[in-house]
C-alpha atoms as a PDB file:
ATOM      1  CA  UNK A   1      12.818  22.567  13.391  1.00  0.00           C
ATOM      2  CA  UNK A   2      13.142  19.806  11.082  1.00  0.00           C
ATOM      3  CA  UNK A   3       9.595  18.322  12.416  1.00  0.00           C
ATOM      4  CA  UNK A   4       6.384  19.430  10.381  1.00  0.00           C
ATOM      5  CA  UNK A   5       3.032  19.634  12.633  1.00  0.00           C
ATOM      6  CA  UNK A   6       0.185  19.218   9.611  1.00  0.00           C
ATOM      7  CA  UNK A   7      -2.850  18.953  12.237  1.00  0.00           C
ATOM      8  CA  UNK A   8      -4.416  21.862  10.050  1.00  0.00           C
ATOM      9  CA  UNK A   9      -4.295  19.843   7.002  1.00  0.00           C
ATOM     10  CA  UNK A  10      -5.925  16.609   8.826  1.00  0.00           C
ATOM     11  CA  UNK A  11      -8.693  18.874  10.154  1.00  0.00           C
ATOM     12  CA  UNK A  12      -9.831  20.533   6.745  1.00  0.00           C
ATOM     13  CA  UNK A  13      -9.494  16.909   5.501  1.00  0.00           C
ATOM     14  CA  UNK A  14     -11.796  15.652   8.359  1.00  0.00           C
ATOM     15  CA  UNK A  15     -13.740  18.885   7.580  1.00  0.00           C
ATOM     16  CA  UNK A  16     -13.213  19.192  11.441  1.00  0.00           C
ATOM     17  CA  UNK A  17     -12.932  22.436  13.959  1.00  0.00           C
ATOM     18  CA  UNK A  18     -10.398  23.073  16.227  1.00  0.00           C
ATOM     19  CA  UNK A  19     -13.096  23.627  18.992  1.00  0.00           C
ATOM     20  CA  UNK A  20     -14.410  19.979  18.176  1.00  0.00           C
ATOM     21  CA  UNK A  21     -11.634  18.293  18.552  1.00  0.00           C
ATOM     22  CA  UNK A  22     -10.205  19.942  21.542  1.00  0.00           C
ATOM     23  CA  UNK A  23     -13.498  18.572  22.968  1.00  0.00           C
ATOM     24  CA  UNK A  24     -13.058  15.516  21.588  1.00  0.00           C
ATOM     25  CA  UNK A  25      -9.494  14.716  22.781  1.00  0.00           C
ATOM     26  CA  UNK A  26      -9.537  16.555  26.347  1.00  0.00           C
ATOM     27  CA  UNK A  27      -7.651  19.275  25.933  1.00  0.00           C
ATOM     28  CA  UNK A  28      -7.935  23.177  25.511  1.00  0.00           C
ATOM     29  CA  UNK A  29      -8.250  24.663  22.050  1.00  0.00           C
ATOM     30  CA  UNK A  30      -5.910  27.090  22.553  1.00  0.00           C
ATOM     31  CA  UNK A  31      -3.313  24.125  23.187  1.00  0.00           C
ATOM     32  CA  UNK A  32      -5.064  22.432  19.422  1.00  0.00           C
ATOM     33  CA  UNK A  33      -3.759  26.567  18.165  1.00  0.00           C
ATOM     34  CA  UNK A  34      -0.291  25.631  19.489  1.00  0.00           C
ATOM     35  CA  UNK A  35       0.353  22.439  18.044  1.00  0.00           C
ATOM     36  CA  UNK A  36      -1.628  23.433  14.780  1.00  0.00           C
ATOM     37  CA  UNK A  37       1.292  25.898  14.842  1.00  0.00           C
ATOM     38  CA  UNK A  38       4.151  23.952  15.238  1.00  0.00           C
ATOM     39  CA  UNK A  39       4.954  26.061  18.843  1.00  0.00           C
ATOM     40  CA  UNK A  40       5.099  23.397  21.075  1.00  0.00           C
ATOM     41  CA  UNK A  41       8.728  21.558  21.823  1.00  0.00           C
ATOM     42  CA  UNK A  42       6.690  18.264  22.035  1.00  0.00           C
ATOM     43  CA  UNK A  43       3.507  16.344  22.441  1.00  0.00           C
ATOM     44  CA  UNK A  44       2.833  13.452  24.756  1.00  0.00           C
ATOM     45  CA  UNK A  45       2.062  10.192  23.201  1.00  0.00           C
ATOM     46  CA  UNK A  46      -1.677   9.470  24.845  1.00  0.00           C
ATOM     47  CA  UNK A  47      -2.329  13.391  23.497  1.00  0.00           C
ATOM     48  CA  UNK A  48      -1.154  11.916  19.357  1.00  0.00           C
ATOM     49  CA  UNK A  49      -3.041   8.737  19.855  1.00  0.00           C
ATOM     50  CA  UNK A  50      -6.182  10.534  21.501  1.00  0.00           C
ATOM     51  CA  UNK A  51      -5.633  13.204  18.311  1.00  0.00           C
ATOM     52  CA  UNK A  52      -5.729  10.327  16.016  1.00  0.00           C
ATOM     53  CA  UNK A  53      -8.281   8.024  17.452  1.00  0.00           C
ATOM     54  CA  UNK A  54     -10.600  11.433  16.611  1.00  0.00           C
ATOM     55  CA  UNK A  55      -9.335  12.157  13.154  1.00  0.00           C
ATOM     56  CA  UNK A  56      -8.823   8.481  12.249  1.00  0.00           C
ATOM     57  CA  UNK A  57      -5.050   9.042  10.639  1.00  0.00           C
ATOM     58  CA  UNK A  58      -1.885   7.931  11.640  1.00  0.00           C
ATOM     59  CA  UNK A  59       0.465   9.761  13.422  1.00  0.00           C
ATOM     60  CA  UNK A  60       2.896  10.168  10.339  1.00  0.00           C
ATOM     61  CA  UNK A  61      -0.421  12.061   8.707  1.00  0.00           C
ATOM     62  CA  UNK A  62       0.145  14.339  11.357  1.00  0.00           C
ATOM     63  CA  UNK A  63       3.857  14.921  11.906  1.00  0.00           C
ATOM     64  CA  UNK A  64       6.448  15.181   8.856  1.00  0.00           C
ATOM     65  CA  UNK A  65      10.184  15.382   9.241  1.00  0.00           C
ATOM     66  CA  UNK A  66      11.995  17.691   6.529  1.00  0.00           C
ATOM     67  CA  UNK A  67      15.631  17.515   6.497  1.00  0.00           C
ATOM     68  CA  UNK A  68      17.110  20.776   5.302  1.00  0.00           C
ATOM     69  CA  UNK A  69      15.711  22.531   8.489  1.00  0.00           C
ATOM     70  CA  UNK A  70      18.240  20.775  11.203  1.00  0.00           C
ATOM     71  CA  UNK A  71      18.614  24.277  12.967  1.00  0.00           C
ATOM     72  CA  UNK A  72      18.481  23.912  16.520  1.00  0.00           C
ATOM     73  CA  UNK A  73      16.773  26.435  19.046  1.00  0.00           C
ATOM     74  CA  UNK A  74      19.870  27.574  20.272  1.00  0.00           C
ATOM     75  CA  UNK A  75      21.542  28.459  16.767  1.00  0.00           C
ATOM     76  CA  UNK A  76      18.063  30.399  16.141  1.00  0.00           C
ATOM     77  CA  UNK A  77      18.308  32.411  19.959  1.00  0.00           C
ATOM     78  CA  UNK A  78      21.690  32.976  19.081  1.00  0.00           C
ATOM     79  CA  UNK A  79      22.047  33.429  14.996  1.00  0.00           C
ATOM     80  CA  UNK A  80      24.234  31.272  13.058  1.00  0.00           C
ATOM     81  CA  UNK A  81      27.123  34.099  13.374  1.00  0.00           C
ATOM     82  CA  UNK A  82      28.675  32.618  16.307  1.00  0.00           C
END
């Protein structure tokens, strides 16, 4: 996936727990794990701007797009032999 999730970094920098800000933002910090992660297909908007009303960034601090990794889900279920 072409999309970076750098929530880890932004929490270190905030010198911020996953715990916290799942209490912060509303929302279970096993879902914070996932997104930390990169394991989720997608976020909802209110969920980035609650995440970045509590860290104070931007959403591009959080979410970086590297070209190189344009491999779909499907070419990765199915390997890049087909």
């Amino acid at each position: 996936m072409p999309i970076v999730v750098n929530l880890d970094v932004m929490l270190a920098r905030r010198k911020m727990r996953s715990r916290e800000l799942a209490e912060r933002i509303g929302i279970t910090e096993q879902n914070v794990s996932l997104l930390k992660s990169g394991k989720v297909r997608g976020v909802r908007f209110d969920t980035l701007a609650r995440i970045c009303a509590a860290l104070g960034c931007q959403p591009g601090d959080i979410l970086e797009y590297v070209p190189g990794e344009e491999a779909t889900a499907d070419e990765d279920e199915r390997g890049a032999a087909d």
